[in-house]
Protein backbone atom coordinates (compact mmCIF):
# COMPACT_ATOMS: atom_id res chain seq x y z
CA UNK A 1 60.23 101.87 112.00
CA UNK A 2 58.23 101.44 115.21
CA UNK A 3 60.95 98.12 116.01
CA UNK A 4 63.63 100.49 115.42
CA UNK A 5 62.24 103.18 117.83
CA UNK A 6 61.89 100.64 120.49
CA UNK A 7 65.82 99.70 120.31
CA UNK A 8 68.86 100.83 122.58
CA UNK A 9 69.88 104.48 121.51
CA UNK A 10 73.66 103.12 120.58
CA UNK A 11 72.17 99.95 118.98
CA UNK A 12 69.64 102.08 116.84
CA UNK A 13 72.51 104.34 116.23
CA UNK A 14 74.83 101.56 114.70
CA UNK A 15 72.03 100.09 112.48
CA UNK A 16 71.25 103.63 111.17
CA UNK A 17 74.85 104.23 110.43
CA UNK A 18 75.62 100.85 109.33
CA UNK A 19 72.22 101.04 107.07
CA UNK A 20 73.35 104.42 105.42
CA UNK A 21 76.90 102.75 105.09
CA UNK A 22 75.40 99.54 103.11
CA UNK A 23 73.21 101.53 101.02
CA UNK A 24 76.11 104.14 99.80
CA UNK A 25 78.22 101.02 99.52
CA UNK A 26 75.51 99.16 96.65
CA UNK A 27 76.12 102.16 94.75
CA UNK A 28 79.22 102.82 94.94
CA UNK A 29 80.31 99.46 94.06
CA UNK A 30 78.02 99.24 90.75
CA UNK A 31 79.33 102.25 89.96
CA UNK A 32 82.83 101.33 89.98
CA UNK A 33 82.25 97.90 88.04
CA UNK A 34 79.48 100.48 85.56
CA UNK A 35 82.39 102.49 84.77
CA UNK A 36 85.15 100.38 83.94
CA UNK A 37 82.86 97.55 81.61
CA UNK A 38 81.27 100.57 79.66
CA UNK A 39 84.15 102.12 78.85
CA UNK A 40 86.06 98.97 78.17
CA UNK A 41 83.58 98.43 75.78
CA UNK A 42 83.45 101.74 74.11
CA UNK A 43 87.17 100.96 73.28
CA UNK A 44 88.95 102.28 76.11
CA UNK A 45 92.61 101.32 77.14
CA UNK A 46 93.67 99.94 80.79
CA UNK A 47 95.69 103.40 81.11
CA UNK A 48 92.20 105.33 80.05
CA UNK A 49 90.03 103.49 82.17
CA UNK A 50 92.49 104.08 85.70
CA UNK A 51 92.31 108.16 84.53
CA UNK A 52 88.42 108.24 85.01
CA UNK A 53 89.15 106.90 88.44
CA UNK A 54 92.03 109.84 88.97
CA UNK A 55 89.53 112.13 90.62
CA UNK A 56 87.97 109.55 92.63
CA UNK A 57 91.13 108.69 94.64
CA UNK A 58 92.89 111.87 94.70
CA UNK A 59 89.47 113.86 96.63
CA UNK A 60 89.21 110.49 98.69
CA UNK A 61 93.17 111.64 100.16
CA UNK A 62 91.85 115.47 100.12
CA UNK A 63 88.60 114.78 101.97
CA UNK A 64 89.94 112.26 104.67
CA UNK A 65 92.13 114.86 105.91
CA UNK A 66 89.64 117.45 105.58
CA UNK A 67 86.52 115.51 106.65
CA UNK A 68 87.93 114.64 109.58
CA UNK A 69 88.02 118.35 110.81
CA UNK A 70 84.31 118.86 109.69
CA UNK A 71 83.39 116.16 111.01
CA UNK A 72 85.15 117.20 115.06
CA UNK A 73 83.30 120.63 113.27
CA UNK A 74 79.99 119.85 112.56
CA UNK A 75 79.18 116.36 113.56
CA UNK A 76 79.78 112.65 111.55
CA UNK A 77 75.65 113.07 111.11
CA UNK A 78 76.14 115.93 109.08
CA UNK A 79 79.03 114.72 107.04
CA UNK A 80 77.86 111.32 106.57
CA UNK A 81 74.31 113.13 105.27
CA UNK A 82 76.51 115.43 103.02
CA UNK A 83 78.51 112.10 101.82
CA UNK A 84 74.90 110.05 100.63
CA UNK A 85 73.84 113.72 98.94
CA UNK A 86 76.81 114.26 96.65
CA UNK A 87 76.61 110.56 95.56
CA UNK A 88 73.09 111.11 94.47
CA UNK A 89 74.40 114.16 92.64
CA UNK A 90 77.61 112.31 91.38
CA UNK A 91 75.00 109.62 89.66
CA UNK A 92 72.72 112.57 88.45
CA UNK A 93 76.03 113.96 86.72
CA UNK A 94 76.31 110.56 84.82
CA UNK A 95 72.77 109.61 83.60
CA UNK A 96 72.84 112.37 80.78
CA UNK A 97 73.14 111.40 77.43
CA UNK A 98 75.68 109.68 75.93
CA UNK A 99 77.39 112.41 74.05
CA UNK A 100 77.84 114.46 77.20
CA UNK A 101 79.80 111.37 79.07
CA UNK A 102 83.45 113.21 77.81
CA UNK A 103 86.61 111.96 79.89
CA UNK A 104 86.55 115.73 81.47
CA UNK A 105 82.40 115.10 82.47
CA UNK A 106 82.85 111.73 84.03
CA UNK A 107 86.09 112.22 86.06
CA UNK A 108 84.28 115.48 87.53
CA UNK A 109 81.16 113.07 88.81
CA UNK A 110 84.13 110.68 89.70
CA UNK A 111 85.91 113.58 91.91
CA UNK A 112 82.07 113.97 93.77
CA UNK A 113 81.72 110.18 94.01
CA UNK A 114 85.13 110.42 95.55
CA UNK A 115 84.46 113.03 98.09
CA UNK A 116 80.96 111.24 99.04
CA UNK A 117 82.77 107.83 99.20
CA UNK A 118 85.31 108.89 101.62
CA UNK A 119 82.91 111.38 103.80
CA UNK A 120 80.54 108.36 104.20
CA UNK A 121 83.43 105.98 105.29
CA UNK A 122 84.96 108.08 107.80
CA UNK A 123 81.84 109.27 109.13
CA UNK A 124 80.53 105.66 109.98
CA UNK A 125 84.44 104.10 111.28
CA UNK A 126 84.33 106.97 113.53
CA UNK A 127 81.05 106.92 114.97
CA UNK A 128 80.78 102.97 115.95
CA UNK A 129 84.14 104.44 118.28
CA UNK A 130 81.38 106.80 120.34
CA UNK A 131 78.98 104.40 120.59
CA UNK A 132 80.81 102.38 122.79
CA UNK A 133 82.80 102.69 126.02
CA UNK A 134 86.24 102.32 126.06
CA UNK A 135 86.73 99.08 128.18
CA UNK A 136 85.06 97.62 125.55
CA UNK A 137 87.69 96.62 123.23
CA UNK A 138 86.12 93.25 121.77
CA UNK A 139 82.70 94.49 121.28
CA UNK A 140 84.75 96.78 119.55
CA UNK A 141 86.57 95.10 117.35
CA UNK A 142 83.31 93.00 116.36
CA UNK A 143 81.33 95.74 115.70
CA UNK A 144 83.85 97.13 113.44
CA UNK A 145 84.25 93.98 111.67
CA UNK A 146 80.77 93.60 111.34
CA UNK A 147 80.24 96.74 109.88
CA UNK A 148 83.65 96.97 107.33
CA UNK A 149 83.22 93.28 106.20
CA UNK A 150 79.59 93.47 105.37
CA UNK A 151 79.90 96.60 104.01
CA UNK A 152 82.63 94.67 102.12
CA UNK A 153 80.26 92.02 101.14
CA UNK A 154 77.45 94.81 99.85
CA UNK A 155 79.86 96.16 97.62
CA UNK A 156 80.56 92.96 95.91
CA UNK A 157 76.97 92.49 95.39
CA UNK A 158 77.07 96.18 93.80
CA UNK A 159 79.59 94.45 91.14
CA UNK A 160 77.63 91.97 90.49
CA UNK A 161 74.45 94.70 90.46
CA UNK A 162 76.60 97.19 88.63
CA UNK A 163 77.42 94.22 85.23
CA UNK A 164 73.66 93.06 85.88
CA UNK A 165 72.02 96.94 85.35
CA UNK A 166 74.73 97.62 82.85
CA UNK A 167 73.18 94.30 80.82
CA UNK A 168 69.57 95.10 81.60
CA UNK A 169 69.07 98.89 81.73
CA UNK A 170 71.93 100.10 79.90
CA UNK A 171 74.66 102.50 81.36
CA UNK A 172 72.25 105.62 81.45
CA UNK A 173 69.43 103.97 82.91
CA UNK A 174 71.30 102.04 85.61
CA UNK A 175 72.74 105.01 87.14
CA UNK A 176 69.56 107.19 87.08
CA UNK A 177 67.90 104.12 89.01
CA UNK A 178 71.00 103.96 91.51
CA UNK A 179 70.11 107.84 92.06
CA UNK A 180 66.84 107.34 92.79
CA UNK A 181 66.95 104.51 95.36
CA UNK A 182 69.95 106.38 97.26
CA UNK A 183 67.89 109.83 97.47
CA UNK A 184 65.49 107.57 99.43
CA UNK A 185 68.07 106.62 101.69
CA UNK A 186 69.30 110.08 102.13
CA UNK A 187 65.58 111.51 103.29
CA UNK A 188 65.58 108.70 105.66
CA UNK A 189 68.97 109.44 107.50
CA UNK A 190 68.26 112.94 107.77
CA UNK A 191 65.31 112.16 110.10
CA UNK A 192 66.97 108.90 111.63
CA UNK A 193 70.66 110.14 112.35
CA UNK A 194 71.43 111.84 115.83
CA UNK A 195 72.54 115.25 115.25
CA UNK A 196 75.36 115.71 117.73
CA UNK A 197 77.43 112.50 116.83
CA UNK A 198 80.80 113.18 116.77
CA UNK A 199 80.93 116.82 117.38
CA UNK A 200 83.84 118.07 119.48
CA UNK A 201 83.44 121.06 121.64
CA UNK A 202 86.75 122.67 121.62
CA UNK A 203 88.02 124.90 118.92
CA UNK A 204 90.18 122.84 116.40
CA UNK A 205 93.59 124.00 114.68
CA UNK A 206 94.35 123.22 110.94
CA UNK A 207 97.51 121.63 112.43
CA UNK A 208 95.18 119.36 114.23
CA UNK A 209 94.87 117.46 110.87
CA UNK A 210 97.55 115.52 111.05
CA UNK A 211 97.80 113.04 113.88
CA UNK A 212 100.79 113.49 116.35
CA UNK A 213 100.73 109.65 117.68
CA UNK A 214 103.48 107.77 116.26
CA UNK A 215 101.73 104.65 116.34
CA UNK A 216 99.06 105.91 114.05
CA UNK A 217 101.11 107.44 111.46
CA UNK A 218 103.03 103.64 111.13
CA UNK A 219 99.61 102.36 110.77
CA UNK A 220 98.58 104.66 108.21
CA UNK A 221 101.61 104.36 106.21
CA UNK A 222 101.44 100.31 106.72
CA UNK A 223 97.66 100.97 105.56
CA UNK A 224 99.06 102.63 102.09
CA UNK A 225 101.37 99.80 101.18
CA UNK A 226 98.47 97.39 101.89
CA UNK A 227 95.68 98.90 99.81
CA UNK A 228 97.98 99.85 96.69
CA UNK A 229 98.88 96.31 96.61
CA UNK A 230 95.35 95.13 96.06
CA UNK A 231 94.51 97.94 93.56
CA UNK A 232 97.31 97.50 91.59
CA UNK A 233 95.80 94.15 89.75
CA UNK A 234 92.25 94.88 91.16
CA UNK A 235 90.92 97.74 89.72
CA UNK A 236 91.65 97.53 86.72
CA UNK A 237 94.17 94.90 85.58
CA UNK A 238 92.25 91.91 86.85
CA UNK A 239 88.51 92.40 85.34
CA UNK A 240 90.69 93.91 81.33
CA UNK A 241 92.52 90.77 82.20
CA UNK A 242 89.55 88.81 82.72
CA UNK A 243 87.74 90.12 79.46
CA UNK A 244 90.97 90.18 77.10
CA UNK A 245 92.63 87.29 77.92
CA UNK A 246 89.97 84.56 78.95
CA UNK A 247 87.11 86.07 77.01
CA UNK A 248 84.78 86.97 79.57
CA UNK A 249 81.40 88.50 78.60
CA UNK A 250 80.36 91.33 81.23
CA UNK A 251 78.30 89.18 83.30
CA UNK A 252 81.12 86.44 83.54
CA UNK A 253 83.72 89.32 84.81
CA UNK A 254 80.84 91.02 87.45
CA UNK A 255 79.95 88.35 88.91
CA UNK A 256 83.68 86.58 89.53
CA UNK A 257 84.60 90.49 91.10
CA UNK A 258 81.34 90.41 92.85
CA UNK A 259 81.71 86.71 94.22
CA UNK A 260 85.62 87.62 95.79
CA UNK A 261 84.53 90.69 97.23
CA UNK A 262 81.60 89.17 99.17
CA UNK A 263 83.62 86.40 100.07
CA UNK A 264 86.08 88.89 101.47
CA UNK A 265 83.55 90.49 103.52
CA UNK A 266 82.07 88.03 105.04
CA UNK A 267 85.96 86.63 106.31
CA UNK A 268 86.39 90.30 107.20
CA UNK A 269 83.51 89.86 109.27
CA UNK A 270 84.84 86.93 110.72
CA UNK A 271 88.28 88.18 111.74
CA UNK A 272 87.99 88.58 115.32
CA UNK A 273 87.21 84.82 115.45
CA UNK A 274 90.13 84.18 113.31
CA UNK A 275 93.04 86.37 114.76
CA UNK A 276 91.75 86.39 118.41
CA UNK A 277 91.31 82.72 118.76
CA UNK A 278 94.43 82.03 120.84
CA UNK A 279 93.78 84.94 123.36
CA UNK A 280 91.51 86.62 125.37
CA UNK A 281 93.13 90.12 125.05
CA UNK A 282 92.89 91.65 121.29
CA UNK A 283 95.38 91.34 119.00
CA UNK A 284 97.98 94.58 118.19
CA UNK A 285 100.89 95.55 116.00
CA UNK A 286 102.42 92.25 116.17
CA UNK A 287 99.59 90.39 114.72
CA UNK A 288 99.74 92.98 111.69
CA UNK A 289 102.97 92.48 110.78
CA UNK A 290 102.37 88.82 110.93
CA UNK A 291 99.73 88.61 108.73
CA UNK A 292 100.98 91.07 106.32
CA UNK A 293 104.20 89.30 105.90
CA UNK A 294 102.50 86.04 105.47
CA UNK A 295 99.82 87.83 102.87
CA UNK A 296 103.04 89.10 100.67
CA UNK A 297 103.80 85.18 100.00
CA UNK A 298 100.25 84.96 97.75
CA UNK A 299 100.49 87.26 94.80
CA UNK A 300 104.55 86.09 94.33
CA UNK A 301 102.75 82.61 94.14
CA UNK A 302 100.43 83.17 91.80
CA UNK A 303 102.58 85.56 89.46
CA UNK A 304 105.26 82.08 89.65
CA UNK A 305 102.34 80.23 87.99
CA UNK A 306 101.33 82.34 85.58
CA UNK A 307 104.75 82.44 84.68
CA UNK A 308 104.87 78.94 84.09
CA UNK A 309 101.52 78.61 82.59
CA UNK A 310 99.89 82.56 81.46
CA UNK A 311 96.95 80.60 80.54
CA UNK A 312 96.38 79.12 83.55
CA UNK A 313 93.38 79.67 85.43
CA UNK A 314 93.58 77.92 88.37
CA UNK A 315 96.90 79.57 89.06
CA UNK A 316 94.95 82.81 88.70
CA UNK A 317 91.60 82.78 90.24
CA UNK A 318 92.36 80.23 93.03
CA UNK A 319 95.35 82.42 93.97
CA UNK A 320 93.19 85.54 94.02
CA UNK A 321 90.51 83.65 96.48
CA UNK A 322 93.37 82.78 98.94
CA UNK A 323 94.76 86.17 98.35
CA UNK A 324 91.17 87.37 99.18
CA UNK A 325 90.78 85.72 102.58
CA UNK A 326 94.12 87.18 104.45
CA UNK A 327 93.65 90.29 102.98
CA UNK A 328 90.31 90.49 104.24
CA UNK A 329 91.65 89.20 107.70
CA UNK A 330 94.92 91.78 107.23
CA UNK A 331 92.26 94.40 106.26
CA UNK A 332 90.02 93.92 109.45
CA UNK A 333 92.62 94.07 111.95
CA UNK A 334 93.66 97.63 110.97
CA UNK A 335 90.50 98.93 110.83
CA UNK A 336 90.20 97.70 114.23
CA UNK A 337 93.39 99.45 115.54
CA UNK A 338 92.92 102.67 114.01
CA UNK A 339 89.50 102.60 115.72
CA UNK A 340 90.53 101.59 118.89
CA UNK A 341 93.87 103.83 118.88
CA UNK A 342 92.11 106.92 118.14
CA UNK A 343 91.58 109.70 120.59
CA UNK A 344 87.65 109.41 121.80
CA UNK A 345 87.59 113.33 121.96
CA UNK A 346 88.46 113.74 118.47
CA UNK A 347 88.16 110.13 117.02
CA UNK A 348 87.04 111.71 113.62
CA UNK A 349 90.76 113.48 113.21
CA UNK A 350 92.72 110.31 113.53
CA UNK A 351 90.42 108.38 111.49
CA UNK A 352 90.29 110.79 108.68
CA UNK A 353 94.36 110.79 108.56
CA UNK A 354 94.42 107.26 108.71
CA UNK A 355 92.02 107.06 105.81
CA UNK A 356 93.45 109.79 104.02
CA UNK A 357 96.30 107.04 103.52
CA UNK A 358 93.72 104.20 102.57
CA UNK A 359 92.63 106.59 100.21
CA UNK A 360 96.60 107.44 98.41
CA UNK A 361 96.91 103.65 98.50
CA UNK A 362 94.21 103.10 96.43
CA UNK A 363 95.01 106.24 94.37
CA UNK A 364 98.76 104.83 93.50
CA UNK A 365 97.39 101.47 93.21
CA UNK A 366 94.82 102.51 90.82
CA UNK A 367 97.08 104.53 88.58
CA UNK A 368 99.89 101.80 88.69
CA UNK A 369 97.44 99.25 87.38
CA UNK A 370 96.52 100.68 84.60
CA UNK A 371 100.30 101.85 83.58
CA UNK A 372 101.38 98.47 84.61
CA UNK A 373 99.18 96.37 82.96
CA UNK A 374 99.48 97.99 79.90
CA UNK A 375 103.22 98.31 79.64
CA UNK A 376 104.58 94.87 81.29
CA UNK A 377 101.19 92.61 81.71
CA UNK A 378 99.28 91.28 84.93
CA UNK A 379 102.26 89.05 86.03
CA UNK A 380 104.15 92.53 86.89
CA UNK A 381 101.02 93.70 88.78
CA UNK A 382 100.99 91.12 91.30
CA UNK A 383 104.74 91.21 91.82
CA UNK A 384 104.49 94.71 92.77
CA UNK A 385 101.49 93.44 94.35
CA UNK A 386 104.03 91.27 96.78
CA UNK A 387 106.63 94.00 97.56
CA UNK A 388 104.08 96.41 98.54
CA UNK A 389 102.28 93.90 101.22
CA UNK A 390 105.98 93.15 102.68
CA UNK A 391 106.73 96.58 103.14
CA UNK A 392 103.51 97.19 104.66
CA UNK A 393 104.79 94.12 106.95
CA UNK A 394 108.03 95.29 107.50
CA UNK A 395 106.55 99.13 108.69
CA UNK A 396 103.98 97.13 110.82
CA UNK A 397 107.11 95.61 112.39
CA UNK A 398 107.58 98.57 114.64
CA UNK A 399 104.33 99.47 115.52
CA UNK A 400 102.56 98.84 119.10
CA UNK A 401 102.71 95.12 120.16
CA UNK A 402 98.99 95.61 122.15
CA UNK A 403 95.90 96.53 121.11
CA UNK A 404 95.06 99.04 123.62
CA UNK A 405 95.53 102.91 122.55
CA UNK A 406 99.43 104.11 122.76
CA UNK A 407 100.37 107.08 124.46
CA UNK A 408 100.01 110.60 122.68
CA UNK A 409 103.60 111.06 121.27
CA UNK A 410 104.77 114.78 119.81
């Protein structure tokens, strides 16, 4: 604590926010995996399973939009403290006894973990943009991919946790233990976390919700298409898949989702290396559209070989791992542009409508892998997988060729 003291305010800053952001992360990706094993195993369907998770995505859309207000409102400090609180409540909601855990009961701690999810996230993209000046665009772009891809990373170790605690403590008791630890957390940011982060001084409109920059709402809509296509085979086609198919036991499917996501954090992490190798200026909209239309190529790939061979694993998991790395690197990049594109008086605003459409990607991408998977198979997910990364590619087409924030258009 005394170290931590001792640091630069903005560095202390970004490792409080980043720490908060890691933590919430664990939990929210043992949750996820908790959720969709325990119910698979109580005899769930695919279509069942993506309902529970109907809540979660449809308050992440709702509170992107809104949190970004409260946030320019009240400060990210006191959003990001209200996001780690309702996950501790969320995880209260679910270590009750087995009886209570009705489809109504567990979407309703689903719709909180949703909210919290989505408060957190917003509240940390947004903040590493104030702790930084402007003419500081690849310090930027590092510290952002720092932060997204080991958050990234974290939450495929919260798989992995989430299979392990499932094995070890049983569903009740590894949620009640999640709830716990994060309450810790929680206490700790609320002493930690500088209190006027974010907060905008001017009055805000409720038409100020929804950004009036062209280049942002192409982003955001590129940002749909790209997230949907990894949901709709990752959340829960792949790991049903995984267990149905090729008899995975829980700790088999954990720690394969836990292994891909770390791996795609770390490459996240790794992006600016990657796609500003070639330049000294940052990369923009043209870099986008380049790697999504090269990403679309990987999931028609893979769905070709399962075609040939539906038993085939290498066609399947080695796909997925390639898949993994450019969408990681596709992944990184945006997250980078919305950052840097945003307005520094009211960063929160344009980063909360940008996420609100990360958050209906996942939302359509969850629902369509359950439907999917259970009407036409896994080989249908990943071809919608493909047209939704080249539309993403073709709407990236037209945005911004630079990197550096586009002018303000009404």
């Amino acid at each position: 604590m005394r170290r931590l003291m001792q640091l630069p305010a903005e560095v202390r800053q970004y490792l409080v926010v980043t720490g908060n952001y890691w933590s919430f992360t664990l939990t929210d990706g043992a949750l996820r995996m908790l959720v969709v094993l325990h119910f698979h195993q109580l005899g769930y369907s695919p279509l069942q399973i993506a309902g529970l998770f109907l809540f979660y995505e449809f308050f992440g859309v709702v509170t992107n939009l809104l949190g970004g207000w409260l946030g320019a409102r009240i400060g990210l400090n006191r959003t990001m403290n209200i996001g780690l609180a309702l996950q501790v409540l969320a995880l209260g909601m679910l270590a009750v006894p087995t009886g209570w855990l009705t489809v109504g009961w567990v979407m309703a701690a689903q719709a909180l973990s949703g909210i919290a999810k989505d408060l957190n996230k917003m509240s940390a993209k947004s903040a590493v943009k104030l702790l930084l000046p402007d003419e500081q665009q690849g310090a930027l772009y590092r510290w952002v991919a720092l932060l997204t891809g080991s958050k990234n990373a974290l939450k495929g170790v919260g798989f992995f946790l989430g299979a392990g605690l499932l094995a070890l403590l049983g569903f009740r008791g590894a949620v009640l233990a999640m709830a716990i630890a994060l309450a810790l957390v929680w206490l700790l940011s609320l002493r930690l976390l500088r209190r006027d982060l974010g907060r905008t001084k001017g009055k805000l409109k409720f038409r100020d919700l929804l950004s009036k920059s062209r280049a942002i709402n192409l982003l955001s809509a590129a940002r749909l298409c790209l997230f949907a296509s990894r949901d709709v085979w990752f959340v829960v086609a792949l790991p049903v898949y995984l267990s149905a198919v090729f008899g995975w036991d829980v700790w088999s499917v954990g720690a394969f989702m836990a292994l891909w996501v770390i791996g795609y954090g770390v490459v996240q992490a790794r992006a600016p290396a990657v796609t500003g190798r070639r330049s000294s200026h940052q990369p923009g909209g043209r870099a986008a559209a380049g790697w999504a239309l090269a990403l679309a190529v990987v999931p028609a790939l893979i769905a070709l070989g399962l075609m040939l061979d539906g038993q085939s694993r290498w066609a399947l998991l080695g796909g997925l791992l390639v898949f993994g790395v450019v969408f990681a690197l596709n992944s990184a990049l945006h997250s980078y542009l919305i950052v840097s594109w945003a307005a520094r008086d009211a960063v929160s605003l344009d980063v909360g409508f940008y996420y609100m459409s990360n958050a209906a990607g996942r939302l359509l991408g969850t629902l369509l892998s359950g439907w999917v998977y259970q009407q036409y198979g896994l080989v249908a997910c990943l071809w919608l997988s493909a047209a939704l990364v080249l539309a993403a590619g073709l709407i990236s087409l037209a945005l911004p060729a630079g990197a550096t924030r586009p002018a303000r258009c009404d």
